[in-house]
C-alpha atoms as a PDB file:
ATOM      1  CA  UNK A   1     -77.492  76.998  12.189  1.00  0.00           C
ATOM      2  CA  UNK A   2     -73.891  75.135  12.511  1.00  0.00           C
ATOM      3  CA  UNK A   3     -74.748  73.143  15.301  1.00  0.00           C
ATOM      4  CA  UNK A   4     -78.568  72.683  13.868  1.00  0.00           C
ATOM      5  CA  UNK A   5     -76.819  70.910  10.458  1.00  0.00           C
ATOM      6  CA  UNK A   6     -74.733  69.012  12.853  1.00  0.00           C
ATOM      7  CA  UNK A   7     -77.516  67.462  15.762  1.00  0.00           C
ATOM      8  CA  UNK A   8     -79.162  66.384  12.190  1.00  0.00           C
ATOM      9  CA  UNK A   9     -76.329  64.539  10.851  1.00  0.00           C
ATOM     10  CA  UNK A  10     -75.648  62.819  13.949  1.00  0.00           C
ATOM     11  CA  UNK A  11     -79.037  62.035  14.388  1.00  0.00           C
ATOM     12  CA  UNK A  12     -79.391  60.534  10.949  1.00  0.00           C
ATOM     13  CA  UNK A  13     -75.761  58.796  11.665  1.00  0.00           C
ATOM     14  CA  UNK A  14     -77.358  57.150  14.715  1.00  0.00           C
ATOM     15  CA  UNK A  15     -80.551  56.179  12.974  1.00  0.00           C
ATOM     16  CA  UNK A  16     -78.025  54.578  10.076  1.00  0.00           C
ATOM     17  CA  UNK A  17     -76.389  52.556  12.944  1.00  0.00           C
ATOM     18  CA  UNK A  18     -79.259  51.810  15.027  1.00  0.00           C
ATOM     19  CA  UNK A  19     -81.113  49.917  11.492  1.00  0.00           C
ATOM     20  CA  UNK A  20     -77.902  47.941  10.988  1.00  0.00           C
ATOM     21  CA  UNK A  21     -77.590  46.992  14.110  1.00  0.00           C
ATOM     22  CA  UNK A  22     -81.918  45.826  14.050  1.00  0.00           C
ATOM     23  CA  UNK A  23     -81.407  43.814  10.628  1.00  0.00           C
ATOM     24  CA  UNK A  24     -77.846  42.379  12.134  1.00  0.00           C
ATOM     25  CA  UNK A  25     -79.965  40.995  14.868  1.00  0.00           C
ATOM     26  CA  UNK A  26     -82.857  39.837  12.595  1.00  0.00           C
ATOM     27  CA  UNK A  27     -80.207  38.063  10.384  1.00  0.00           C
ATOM     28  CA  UNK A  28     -78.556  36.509  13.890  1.00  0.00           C
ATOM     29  CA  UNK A  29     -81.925  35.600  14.834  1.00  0.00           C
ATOM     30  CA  UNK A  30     -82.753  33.758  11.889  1.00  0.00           C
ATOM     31  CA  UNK A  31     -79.836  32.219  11.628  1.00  0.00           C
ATOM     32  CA  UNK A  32     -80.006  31.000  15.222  1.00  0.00           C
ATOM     33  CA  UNK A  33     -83.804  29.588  14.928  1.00  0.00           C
ATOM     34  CA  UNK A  34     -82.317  27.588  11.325  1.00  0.00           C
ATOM     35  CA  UNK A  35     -79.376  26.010  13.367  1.00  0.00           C
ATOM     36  CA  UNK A  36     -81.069  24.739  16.470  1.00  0.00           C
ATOM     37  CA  UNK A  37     -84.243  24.147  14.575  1.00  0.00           C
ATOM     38  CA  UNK A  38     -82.327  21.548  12.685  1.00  0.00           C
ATOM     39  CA  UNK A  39     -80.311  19.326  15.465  1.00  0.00           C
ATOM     40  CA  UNK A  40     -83.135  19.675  17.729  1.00  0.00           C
ATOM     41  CA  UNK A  41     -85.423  17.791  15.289  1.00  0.00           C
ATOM     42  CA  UNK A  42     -82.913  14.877  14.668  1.00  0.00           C
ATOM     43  CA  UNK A  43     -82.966  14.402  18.656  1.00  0.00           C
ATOM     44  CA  UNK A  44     -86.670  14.562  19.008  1.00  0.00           C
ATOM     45  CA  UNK A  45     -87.349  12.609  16.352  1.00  0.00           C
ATOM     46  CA  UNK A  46     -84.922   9.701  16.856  1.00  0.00           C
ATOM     47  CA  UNK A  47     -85.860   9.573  19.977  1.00  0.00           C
ATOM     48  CA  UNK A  48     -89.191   9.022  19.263  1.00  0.00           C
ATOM     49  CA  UNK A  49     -88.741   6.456  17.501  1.00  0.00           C
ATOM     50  CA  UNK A  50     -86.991   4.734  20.202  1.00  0.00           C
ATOM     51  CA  UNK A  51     -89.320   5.239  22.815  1.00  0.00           C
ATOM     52  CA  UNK A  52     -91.556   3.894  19.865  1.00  0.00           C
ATOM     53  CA  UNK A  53     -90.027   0.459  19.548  1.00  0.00           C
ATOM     54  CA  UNK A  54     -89.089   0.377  23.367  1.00  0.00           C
ATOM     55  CA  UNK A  55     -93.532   0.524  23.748  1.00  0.00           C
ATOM     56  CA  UNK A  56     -94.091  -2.087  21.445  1.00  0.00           C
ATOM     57  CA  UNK A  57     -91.140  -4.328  22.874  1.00  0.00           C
ATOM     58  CA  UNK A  58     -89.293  -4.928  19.886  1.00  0.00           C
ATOM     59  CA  UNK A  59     -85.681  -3.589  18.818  1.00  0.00           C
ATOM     60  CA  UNK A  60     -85.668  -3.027  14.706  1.00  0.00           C
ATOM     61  CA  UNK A  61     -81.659  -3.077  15.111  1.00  0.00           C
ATOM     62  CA  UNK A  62     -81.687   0.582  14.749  1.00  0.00           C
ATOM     63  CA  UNK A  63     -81.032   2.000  18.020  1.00  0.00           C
ATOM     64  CA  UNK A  64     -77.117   2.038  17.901  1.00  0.00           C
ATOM     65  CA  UNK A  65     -77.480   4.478  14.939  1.00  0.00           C
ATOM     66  CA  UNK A  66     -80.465   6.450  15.995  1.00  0.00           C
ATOM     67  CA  UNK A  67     -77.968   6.766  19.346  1.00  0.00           C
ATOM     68  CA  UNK A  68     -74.964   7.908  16.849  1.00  0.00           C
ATOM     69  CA  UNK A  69     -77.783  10.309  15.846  1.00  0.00           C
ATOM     70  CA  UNK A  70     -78.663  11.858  18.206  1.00  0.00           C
ATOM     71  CA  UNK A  71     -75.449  12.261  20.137  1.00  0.00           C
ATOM     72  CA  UNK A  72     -74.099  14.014  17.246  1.00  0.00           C
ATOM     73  CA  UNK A  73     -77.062  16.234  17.098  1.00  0.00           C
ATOM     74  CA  UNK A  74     -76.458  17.565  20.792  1.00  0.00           C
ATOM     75  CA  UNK A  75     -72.749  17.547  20.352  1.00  0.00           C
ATOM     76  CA  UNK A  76     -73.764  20.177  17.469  1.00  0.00           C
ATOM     77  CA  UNK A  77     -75.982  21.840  19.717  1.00  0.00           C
ATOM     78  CA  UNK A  78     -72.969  22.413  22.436  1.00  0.00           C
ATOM     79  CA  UNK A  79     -71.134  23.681  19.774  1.00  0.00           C
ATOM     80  CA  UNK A  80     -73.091  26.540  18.580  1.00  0.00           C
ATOM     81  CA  UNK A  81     -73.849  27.296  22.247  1.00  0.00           C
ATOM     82  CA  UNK A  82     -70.118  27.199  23.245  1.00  0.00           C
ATOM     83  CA  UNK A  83     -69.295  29.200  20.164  1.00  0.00           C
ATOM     84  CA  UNK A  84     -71.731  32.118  21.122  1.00  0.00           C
ATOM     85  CA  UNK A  85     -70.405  32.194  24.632  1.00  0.00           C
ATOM     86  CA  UNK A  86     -66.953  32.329  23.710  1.00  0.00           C
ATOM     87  CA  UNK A  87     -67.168  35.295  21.313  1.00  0.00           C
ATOM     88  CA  UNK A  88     -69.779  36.852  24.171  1.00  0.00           C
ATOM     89  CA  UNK A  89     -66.418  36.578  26.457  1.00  0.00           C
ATOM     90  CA  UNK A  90     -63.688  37.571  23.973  1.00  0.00           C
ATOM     91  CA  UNK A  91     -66.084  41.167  23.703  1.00  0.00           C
ATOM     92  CA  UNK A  92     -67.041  41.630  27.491  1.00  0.00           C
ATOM     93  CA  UNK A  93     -63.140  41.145  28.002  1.00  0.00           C
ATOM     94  CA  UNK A  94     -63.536  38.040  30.622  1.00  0.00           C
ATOM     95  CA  UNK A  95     -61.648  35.711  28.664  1.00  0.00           C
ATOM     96  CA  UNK A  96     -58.731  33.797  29.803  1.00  0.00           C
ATOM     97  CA  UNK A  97     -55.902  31.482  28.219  1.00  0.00           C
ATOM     98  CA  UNK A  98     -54.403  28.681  29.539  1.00  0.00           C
ATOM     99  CA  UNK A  99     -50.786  28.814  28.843  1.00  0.00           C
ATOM    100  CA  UNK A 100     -48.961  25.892  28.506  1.00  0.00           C
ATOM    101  CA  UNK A 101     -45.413  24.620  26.610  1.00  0.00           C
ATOM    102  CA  UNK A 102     -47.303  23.605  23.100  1.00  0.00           C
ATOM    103  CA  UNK A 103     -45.907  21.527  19.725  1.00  0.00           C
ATOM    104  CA  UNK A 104     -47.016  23.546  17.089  1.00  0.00           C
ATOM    105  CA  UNK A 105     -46.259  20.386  14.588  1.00  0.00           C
ATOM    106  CA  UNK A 106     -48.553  18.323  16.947  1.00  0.00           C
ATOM    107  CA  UNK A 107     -51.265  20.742  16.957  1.00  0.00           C
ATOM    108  CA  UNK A 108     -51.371  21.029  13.291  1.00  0.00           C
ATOM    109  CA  UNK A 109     -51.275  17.172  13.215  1.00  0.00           C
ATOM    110  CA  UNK A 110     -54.366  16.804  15.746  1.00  0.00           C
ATOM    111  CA  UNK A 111     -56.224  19.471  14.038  1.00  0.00           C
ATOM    112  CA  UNK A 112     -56.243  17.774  10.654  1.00  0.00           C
ATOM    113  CA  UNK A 113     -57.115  14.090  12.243  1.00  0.00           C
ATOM    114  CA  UNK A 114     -60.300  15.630  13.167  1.00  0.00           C
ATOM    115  CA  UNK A 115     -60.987  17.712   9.602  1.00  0.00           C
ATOM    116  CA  UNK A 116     -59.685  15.026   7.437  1.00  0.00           C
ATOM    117  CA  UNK A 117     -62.824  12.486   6.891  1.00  0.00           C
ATOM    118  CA  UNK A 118     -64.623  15.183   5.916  1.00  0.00           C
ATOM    119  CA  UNK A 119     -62.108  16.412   3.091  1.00  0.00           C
ATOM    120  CA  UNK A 120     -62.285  12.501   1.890  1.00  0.00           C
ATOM    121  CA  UNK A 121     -65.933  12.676   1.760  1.00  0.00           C
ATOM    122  CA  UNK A 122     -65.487  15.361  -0.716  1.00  0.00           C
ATOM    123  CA  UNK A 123     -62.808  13.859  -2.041  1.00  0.00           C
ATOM    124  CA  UNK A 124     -60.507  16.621  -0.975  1.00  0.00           C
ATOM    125  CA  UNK A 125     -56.677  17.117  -1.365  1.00  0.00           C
ATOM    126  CA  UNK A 126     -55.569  18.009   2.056  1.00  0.00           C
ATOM    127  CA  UNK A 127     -51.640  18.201   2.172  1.00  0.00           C
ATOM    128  CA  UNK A 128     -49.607  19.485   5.216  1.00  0.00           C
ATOM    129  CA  UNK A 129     -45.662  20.719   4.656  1.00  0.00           C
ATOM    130  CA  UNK A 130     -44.236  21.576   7.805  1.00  0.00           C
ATOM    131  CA  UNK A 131     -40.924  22.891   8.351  1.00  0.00           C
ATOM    132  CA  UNK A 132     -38.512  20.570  10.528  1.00  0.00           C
ATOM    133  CA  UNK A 133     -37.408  23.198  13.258  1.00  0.00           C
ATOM    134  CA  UNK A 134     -41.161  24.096  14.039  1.00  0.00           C
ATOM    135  CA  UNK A 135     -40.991  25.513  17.482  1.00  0.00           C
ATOM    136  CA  UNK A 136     -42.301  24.537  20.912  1.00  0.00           C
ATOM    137  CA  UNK A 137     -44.195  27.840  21.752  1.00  0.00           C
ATOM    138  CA  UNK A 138     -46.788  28.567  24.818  1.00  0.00           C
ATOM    139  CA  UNK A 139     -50.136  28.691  23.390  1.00  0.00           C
ATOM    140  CA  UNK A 140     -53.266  27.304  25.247  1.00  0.00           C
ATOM    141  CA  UNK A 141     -53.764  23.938  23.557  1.00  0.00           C
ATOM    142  CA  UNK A 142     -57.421  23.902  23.556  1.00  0.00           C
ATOM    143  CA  UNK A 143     -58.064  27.144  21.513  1.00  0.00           C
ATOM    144  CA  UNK A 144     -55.322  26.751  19.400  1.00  0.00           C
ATOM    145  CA  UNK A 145     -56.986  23.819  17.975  1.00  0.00           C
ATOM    146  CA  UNK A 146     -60.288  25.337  18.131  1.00  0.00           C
ATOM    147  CA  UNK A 147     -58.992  28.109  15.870  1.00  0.00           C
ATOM    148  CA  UNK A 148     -57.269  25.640  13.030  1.00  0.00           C
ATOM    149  CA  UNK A 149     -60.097  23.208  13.365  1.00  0.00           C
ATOM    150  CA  UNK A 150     -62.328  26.734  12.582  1.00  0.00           C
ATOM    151  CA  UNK A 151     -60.320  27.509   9.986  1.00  0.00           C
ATOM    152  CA  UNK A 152     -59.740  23.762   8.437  1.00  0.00           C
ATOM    153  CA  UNK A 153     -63.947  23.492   8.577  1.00  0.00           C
ATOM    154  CA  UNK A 154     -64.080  26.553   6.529  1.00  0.00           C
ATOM    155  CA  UNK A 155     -61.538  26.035   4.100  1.00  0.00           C
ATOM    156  CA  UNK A 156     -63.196  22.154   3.330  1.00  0.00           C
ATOM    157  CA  UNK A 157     -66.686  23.364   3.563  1.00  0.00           C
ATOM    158  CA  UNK A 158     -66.379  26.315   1.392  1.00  0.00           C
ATOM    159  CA  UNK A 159     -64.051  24.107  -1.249  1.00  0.00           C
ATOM    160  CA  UNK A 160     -65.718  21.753  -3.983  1.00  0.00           C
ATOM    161  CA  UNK A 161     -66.068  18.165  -4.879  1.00  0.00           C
ATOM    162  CA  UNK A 162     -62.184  17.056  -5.726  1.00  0.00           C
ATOM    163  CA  UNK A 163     -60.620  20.268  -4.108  1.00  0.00           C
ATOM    164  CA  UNK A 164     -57.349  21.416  -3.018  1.00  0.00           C
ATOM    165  CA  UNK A 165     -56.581  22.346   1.044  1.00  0.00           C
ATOM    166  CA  UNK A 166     -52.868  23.093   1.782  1.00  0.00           C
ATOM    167  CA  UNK A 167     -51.290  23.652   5.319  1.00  0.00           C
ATOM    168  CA  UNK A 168     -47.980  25.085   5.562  1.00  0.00           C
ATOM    169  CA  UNK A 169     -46.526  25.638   9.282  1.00  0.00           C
ATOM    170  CA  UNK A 170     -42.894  27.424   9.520  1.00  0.00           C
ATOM    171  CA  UNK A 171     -41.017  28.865  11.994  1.00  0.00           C
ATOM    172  CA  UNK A 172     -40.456  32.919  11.804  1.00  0.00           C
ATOM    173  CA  UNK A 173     -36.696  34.196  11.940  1.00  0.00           C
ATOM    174  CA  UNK A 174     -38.049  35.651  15.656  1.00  0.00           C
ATOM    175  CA  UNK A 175     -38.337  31.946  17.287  1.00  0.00           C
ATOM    176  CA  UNK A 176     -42.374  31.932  16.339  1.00  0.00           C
ATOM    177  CA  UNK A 177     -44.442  30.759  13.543  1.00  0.00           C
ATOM    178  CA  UNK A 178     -46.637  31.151  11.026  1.00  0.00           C
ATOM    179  CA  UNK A 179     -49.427  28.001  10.155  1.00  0.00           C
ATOM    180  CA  UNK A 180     -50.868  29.447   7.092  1.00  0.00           C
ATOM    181  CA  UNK A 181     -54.369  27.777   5.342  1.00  0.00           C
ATOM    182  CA  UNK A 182     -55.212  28.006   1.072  1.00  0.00           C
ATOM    183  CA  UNK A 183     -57.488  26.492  -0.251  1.00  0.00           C
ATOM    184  CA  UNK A 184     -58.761  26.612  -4.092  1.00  0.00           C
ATOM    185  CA  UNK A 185     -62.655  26.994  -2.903  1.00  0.00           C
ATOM    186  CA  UNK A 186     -65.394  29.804  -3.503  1.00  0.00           C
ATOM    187  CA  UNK A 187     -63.260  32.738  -2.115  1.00  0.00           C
ATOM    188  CA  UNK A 188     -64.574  36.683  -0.965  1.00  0.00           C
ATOM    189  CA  UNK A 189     -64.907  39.528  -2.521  1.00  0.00           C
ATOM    190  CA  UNK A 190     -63.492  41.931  -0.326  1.00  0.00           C
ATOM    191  CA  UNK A 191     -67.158  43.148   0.737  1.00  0.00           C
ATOM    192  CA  UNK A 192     -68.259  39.794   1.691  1.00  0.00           C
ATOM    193  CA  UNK A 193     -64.644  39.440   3.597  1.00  0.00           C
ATOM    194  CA  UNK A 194     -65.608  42.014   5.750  1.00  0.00           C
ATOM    195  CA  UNK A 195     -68.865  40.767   6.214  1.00  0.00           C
ATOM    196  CA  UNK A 196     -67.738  37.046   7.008  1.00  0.00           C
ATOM    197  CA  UNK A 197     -65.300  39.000   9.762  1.00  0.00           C
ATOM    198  CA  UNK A 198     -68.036  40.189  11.758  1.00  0.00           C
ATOM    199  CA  UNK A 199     -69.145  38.011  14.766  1.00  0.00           C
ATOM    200  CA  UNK A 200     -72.394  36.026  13.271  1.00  0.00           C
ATOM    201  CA  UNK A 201     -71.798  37.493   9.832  1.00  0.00           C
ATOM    202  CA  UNK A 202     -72.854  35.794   6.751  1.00  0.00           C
ATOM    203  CA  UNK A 203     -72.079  36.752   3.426  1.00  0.00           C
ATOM    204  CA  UNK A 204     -75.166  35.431   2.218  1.00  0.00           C
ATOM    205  CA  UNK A 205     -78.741  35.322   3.488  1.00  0.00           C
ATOM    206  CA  UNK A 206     -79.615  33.460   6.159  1.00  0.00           C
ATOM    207  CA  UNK A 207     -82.661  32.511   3.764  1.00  0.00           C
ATOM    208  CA  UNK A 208     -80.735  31.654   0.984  1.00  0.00           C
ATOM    209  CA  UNK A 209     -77.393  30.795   1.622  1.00  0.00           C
ATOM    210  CA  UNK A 210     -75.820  27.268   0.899  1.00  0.00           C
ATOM    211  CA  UNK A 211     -73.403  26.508   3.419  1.00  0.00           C
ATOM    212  CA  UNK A 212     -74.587  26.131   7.261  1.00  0.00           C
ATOM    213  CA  UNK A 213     -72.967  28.074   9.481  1.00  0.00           C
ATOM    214  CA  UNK A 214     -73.434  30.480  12.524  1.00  0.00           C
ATOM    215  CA  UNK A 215     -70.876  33.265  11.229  1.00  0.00           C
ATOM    216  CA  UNK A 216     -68.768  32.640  14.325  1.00  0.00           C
ATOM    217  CA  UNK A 217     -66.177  30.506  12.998  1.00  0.00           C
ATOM    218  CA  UNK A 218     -63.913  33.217  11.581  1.00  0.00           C
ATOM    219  CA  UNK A 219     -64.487  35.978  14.195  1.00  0.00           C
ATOM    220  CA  UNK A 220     -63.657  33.313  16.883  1.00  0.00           C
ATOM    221  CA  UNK A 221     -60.283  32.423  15.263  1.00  0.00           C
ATOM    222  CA  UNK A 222     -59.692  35.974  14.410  1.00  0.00           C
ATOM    223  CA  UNK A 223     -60.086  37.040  18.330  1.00  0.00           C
ATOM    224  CA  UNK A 224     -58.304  34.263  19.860  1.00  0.00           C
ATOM    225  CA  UNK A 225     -55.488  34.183  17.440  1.00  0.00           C
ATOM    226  CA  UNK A 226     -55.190  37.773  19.163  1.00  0.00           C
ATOM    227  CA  UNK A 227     -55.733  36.592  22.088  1.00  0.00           C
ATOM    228  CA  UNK A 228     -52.221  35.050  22.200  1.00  0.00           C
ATOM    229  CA  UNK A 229     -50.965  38.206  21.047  1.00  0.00           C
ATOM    230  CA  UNK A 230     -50.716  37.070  17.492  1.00  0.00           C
ATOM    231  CA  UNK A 231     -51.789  37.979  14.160  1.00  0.00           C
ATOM    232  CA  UNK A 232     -54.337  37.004  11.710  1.00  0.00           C
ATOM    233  CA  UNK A 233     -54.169  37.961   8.372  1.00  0.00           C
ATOM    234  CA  UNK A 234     -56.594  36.632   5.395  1.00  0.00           C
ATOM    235  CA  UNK A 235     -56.813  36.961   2.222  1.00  0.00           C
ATOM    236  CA  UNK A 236     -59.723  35.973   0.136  1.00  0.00           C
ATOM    237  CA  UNK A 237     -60.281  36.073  -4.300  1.00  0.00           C
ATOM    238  CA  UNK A 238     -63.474  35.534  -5.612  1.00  0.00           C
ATOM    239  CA  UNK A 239     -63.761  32.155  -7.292  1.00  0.00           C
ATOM    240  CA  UNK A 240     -59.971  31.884  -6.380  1.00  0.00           C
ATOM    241  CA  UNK A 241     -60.175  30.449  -2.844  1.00  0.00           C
ATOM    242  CA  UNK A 242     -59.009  31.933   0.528  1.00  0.00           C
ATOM    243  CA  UNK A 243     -55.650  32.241   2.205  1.00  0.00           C
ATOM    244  CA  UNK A 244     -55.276  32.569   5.979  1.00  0.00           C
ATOM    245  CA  UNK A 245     -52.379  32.976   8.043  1.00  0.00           C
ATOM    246  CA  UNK A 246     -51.946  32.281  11.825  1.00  0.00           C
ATOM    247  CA  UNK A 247     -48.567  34.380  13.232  1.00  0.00           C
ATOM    248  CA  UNK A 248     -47.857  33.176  17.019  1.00  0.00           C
ATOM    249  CA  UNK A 249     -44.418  35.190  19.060  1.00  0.00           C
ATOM    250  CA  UNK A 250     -42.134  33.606  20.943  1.00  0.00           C
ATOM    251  CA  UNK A 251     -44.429  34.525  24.129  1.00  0.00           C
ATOM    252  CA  UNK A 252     -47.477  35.570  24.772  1.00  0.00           C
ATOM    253  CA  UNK A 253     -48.023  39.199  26.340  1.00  0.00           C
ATOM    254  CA  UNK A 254     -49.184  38.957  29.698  1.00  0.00           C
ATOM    255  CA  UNK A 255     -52.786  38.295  31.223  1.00  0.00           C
ATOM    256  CA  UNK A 256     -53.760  41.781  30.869  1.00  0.00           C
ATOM    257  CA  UNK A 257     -53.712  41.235  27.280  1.00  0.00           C
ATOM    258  CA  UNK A 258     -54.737  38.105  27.102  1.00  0.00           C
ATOM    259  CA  UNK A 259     -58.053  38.859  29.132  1.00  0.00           C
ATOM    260  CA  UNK A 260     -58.497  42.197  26.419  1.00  0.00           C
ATOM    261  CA  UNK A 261     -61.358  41.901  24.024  1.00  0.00           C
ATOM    262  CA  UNK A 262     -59.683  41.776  20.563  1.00  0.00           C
ATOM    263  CA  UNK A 263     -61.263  43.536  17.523  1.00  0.00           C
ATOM    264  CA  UNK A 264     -62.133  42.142  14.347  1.00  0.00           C
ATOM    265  CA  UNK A 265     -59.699  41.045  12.160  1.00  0.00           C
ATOM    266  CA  UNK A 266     -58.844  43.579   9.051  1.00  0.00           C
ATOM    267  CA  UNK A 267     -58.426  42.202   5.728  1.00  0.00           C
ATOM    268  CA  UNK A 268     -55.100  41.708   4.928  1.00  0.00           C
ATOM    269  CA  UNK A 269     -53.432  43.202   1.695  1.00  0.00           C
ATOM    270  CA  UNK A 270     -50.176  41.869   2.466  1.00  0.00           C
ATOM    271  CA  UNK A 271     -48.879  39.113   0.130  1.00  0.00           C
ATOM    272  CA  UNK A 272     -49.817  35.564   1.758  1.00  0.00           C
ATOM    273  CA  UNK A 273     -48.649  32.200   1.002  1.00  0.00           C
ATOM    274  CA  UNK A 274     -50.545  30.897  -1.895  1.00  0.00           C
ATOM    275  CA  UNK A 275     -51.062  27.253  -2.826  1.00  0.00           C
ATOM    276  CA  UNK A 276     -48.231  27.452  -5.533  1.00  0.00           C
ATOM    277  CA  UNK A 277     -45.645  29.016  -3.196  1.00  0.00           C
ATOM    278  CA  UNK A 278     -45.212  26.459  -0.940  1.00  0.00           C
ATOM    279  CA  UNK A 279     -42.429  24.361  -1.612  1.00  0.00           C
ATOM    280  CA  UNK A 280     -41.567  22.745   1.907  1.00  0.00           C
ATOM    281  CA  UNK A 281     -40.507  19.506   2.825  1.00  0.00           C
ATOM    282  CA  UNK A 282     -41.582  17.151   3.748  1.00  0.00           C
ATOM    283  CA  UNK A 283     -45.094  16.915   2.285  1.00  0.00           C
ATOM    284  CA  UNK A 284     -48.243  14.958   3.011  1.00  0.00           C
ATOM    285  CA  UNK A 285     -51.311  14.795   1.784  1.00  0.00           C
ATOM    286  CA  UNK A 286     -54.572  12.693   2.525  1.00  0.00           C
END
């Protein structure tokens, strides 16, 4: 009768997991068809139009632009494809660093080059303090500023008109450091945190939401941030903004850990830096 009670609650256990995992991929699927849907048509259609005034032999002036157009339609294209082939690596467990001697001040720097027109356009306060004995630490260049260009994306896209974005990189008493992220935007409920962890998660519908997105963004930073045998904590408030912090060792463990799938990041309850603790010098802000 024991084992009877038990085959059923397994059974219903694996029917429980087997739906979530069926509306997880309907969600993915959507999600998907929305964001190629959407770049795709901007290339066909511009290009149309080209091929339109190329027919009739005239040039309307517009083809740099419809160019600009279209290039940065397939440039989002390679990005969503890249991003779902990275995080199908970090879980198969056949990804690799490239290790190199790394600036943490000049990453930071590059990173928010490429984020900050974006914060103007939304008229965005984006301030960096860094701390003058940030280390030179090896760190694979490439993904390191994938993951803070991630995180920088999310923290301007998910903040309002006239909104507040504050880096603040320091150097931990062990010869690493910590690049931490706040920013005063829409914040998580501790549900939806979980939710937005989750590789192609979205914490709202993929019918309804407001913000475009895949759902890899946070995973991907989450998993390589591990990946250099670091940590990534976050903590999120709703209507309060979001808080996440980047923690990178002296050294990174060796390739056998750096080719190990990492798991999702857990929600951090530890107390973060928040927008009115930082106090470093120098500051800048754009």
């Amino acid at each position: 009768m024991i084992s009877r009670k038990r085959a059923e609650q397994a059974l219903r256990a694996a029917k429980l997991e087997a739906d979530a995992a069926s509306r997880t991929k309907s969600e993915f699927l959507a999600n998907m068809s929305h964001e190629l849907r959407t770049p795709l048509n901007a290339i066909i259609g511009f290009a149309d139009l080209m091929r339109h005034f190329a027919s009739e032999g005239r040039d309307s002036g517009k083809s740099l632009e419809y160019a600009a157009h279209i290039s940065g339609a397939g440039r989002h294209l390679l990005n969503i494809i890249s991003d779902i082939l990275d995080i199908s690596k970090i879980e198969s467990g056949t990804f690799t660093l490239n290790i190199e001697e790394c600036s943490i001040r000049e990453l930071v720097d590059a990173s928010l080059l490429l984020v900050r027109d974006r914060a103007r356009a939304k008229r965005q306060s984006l301030e960096f303090k860094a701390a003058p004995d940030l280390p030179i630490l090896p760190a694979d260049a490439a993904r390191m500023k994938q993951i803070l260009i991630n995180l920088l994306s999310n923290a301007s896209k998910f903040t309002g008109e006239g909104g507040r974005i504050l880096v603040v990189a320091q150097r931990t008493p062990e010869g690493g450091a910590t690049i931490a992220i706040a920013d005063t935007g829409i914040g998580m409920t501790a549900d939806q945190l979980a939710v937005a962890l989750q590789p192609f998660g979205q914490v709202q519908s993929s019918y309804s939401r407001a913000h475009e997105g895949t759902g890899l963004g946070l995973p991907i930073a989450a998993a390589l941030t591990r990946q250099h045998g670091g940590d990534f904590h976050i903590s999120s408030q709703h209507g309060s903004g979001t808080t996440v912090v980047v923690t990178l060792r002296p050294n990174v463990p060796g390739a056998d850990h750096a080719n190990r799938a990492a798991p999702p990041a857990a929600p951090s309850r530890s107390r973060l830096p928040s927008l009115e603790a930082a106090s470093l010098q120098p500051g800048r802000s754009s």
